[in-house]
N, C-alpha and C. Protein backbone atom coordinates (compact mmCIF):
# COMPACT_ATOMS: atom_id res chain seq x y z
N UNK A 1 0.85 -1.18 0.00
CA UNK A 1 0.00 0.00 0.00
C UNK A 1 0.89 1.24 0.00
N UNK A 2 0.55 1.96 -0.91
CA UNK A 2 1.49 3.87 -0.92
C UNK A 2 0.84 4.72 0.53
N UNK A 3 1.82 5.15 0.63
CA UNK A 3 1.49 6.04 1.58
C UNK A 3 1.07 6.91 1.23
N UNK A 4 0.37 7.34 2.10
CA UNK A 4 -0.28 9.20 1.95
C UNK A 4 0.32 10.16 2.55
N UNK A 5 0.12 11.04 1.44
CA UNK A 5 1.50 12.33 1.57
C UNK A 5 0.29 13.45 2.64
N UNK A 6 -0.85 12.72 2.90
CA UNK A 6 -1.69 13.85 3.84
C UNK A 6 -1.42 13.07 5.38
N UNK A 7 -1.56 11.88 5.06
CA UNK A 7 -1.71 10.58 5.76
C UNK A 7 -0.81 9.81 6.15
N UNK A 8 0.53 10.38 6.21
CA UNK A 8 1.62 9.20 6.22
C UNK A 8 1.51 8.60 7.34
N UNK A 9 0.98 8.70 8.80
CA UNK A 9 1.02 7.29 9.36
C UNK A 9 0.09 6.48 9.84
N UNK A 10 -0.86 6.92 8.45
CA UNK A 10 -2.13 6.55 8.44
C UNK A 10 -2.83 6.39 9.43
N UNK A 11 -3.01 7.80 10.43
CA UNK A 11 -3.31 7.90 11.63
C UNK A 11 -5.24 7.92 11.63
N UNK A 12 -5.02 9.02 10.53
CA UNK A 12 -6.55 9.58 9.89
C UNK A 12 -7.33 8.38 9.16
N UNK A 13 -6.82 7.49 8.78
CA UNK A 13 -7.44 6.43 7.98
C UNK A 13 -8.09 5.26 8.98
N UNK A 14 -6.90 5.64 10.10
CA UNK A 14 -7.44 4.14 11.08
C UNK A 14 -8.22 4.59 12.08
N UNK A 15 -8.78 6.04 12.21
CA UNK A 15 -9.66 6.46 12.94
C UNK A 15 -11.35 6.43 12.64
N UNK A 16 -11.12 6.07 10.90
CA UNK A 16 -12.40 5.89 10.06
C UNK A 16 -12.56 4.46 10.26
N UNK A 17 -11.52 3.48 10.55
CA UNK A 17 -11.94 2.17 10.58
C UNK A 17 -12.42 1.31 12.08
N UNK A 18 -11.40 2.34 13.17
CA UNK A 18 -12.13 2.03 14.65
C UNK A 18 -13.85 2.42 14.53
N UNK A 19 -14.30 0.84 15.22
CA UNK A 19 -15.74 1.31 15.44
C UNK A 19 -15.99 2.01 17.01
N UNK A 20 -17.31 2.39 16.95
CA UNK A 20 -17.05 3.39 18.22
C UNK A 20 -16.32 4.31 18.79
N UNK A 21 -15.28 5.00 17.60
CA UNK A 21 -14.71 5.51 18.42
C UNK A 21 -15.23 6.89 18.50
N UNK A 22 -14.56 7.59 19.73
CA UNK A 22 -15.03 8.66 20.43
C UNK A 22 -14.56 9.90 19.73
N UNK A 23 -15.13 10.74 20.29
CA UNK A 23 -14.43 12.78 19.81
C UNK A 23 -13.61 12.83 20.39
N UNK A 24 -13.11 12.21 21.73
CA UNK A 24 -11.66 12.70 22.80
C UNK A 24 -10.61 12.00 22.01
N UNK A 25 -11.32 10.48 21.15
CA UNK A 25 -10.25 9.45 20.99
C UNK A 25 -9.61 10.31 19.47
N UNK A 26 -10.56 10.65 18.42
CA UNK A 26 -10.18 11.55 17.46
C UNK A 26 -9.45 12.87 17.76
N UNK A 27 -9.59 13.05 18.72
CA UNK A 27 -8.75 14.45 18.83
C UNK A 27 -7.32 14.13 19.19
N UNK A 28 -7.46 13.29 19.89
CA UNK A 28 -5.96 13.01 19.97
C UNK A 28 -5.30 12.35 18.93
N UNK A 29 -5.89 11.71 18.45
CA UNK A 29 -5.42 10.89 16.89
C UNK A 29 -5.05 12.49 16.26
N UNK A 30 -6.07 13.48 16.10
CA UNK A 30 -5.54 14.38 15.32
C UNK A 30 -4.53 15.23 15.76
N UNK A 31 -4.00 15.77 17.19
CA UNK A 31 -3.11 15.91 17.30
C UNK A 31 -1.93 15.33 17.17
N UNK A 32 -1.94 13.77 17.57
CA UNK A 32 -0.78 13.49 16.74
C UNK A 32 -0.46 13.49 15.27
N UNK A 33 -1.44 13.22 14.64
CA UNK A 33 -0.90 13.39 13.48
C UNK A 33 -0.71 15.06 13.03
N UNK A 34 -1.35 15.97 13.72
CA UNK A 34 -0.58 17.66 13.39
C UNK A 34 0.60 17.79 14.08
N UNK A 35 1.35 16.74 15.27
CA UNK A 35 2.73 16.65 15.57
C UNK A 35 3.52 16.62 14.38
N UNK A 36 2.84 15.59 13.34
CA UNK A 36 4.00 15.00 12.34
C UNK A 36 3.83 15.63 11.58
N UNK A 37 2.85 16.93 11.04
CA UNK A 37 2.76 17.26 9.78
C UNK A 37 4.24 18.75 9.62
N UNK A 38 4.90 18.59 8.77
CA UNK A 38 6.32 19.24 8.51
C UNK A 38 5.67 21.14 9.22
N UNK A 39 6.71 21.83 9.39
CA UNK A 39 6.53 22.85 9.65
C UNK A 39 6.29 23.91 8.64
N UNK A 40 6.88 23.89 7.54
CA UNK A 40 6.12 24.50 6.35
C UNK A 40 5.09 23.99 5.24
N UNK A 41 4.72 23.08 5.79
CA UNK A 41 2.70 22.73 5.47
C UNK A 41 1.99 23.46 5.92
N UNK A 42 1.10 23.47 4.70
CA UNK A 42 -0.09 24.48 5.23
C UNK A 42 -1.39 23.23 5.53
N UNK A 43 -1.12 23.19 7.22
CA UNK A 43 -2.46 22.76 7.64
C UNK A 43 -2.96 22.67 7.40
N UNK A 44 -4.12 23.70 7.19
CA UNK A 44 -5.56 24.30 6.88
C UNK A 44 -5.77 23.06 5.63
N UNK A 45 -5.08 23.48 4.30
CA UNK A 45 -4.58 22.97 3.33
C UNK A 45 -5.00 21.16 3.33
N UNK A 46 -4.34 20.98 4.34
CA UNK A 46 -4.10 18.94 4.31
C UNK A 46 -5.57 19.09 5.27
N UNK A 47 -5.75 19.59 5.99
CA UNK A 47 -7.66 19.18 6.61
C UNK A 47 -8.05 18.84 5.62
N UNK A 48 -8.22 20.20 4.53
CA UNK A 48 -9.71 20.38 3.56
C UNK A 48 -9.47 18.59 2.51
N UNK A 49 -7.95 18.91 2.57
CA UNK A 49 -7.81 17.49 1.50
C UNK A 49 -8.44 16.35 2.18
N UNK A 50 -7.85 16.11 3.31
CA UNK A 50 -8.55 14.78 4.19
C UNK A 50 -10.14 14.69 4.23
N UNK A 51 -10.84 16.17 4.16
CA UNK A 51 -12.08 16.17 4.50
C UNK A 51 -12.43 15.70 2.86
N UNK A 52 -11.68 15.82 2.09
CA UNK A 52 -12.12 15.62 0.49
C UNK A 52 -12.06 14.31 0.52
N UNK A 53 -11.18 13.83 0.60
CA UNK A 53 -10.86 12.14 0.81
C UNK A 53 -11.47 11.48 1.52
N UNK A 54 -11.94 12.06 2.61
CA UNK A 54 -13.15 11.19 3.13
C UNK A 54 -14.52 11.32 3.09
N UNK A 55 -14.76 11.79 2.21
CA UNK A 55 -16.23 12.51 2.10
C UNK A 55 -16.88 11.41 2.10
N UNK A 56 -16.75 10.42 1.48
CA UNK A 56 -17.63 8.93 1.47
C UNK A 56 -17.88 8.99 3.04
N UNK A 57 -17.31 9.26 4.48
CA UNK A 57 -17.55 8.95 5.62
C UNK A 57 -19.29 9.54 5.71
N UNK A 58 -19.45 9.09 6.39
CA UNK A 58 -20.58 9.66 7.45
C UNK A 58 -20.15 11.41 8.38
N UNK A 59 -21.56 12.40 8.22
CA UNK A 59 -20.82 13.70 8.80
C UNK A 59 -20.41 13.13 10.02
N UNK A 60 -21.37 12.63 10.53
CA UNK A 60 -21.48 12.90 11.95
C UNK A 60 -20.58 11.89 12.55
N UNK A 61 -19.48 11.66 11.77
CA UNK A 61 -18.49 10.79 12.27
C UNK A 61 -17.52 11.24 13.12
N UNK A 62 -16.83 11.25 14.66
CA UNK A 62 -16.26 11.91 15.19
C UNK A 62 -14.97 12.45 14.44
N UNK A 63 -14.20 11.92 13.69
CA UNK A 63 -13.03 12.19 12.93
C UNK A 63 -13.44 13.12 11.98
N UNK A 64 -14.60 13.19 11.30
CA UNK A 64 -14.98 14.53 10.29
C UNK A 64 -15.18 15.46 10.96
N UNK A 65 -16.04 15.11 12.38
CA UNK A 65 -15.97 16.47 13.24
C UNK A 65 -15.00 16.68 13.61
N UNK A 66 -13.84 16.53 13.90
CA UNK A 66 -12.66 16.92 14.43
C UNK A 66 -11.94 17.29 13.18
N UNK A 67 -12.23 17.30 11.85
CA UNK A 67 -11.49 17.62 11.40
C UNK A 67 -11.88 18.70 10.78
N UNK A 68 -13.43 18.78 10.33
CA UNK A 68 -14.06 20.01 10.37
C UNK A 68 -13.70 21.39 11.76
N UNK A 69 -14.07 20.65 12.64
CA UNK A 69 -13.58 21.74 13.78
C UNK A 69 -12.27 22.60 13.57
N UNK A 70 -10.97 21.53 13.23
CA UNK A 70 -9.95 22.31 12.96
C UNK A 70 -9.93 23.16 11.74
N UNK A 71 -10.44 23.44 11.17
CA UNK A 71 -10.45 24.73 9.86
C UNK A 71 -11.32 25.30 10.56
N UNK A 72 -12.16 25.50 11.81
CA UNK A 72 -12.64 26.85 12.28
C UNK A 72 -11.96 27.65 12.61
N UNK A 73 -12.00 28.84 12.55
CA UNK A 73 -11.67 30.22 12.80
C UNK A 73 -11.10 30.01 14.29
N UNK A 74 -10.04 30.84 14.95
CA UNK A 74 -10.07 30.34 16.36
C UNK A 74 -9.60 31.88 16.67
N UNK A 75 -10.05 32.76 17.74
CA UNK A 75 -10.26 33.77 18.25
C UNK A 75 -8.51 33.50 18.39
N UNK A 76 -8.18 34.94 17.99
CA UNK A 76 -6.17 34.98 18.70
C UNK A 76 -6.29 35.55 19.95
N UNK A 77 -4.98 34.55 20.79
CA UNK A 77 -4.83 34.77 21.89
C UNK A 77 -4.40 36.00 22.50
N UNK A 78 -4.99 36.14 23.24
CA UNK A 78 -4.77 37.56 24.28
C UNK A 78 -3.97 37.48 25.21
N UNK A 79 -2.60 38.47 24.97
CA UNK A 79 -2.07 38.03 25.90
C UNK A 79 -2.44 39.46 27.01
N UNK A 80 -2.57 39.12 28.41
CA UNK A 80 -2.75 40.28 29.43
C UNK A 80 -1.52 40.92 30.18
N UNK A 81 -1.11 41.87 29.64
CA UNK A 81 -0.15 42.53 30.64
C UNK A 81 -0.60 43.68 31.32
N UNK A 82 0.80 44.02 31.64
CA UNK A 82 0.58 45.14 33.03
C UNK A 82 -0.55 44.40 34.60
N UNK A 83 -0.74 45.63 34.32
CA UNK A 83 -1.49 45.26 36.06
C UNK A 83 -2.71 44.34 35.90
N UNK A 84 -3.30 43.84 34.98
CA UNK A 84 -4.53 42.77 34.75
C UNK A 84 -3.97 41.82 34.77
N UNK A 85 -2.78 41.25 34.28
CA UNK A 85 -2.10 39.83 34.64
C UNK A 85 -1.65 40.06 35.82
N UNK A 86 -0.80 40.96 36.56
CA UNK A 86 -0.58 40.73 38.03
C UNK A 86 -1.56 40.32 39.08
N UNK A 87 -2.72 40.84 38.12
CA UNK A 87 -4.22 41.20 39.29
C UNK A 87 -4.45 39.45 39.58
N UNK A 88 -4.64 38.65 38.30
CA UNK A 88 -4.78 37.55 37.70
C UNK A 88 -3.86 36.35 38.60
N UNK A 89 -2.70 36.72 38.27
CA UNK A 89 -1.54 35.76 39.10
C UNK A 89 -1.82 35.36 40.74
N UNK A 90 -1.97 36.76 41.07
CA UNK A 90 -2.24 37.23 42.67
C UNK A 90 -3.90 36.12 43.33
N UNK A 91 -4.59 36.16 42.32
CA UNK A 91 -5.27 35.22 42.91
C UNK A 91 -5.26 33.90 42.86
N UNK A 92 -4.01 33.53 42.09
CA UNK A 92 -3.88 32.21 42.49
C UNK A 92 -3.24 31.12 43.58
């Protein structure tokens, strides 16, 4: 079998073939496999492909949702300085 240049350790493929499996169990499948994906890949990019390649799945399959989820928009992080992060720290 060729490997997949979206898919190489066919992390995403064997998450379509576990039955039952869960959204916690897919998410972590998908983080590892965004461990392995090279640093100048465009992410976004290899989702939409995977979501193309698996379109035969079922939506409501936890692995399409997780992989749909990741091409959402994600609010950028805020970072708090000055005296609102001290305020912040102090109550912990």
């Amino acid at each position: 079998m060729e490997r997949d240049p979206r898919d190489p350790k066919g992390l995403i493929r064997e998450a379509y073939r576990i039955d039952d499996i869960t959204v916690a169990e897919c998410r972590t499948i998908f983080l590892d496999w965004a461990l392995g994906v090279p640093a100048d890949a465009d992410t976004q990019e290899l989702v939409q492909k995977l979501l193309v390649q698996y379109a035969d799945q079922p939506t409501d399959h936890p692995m399409t949702q997780t992989l749909v989820a990741a091409l959402q928009d994600r609010p950028a992080p805020r970072r708090r300085g000055g005296r609102a992060a001290r305020m912040d720290q102090s109550r912990t």
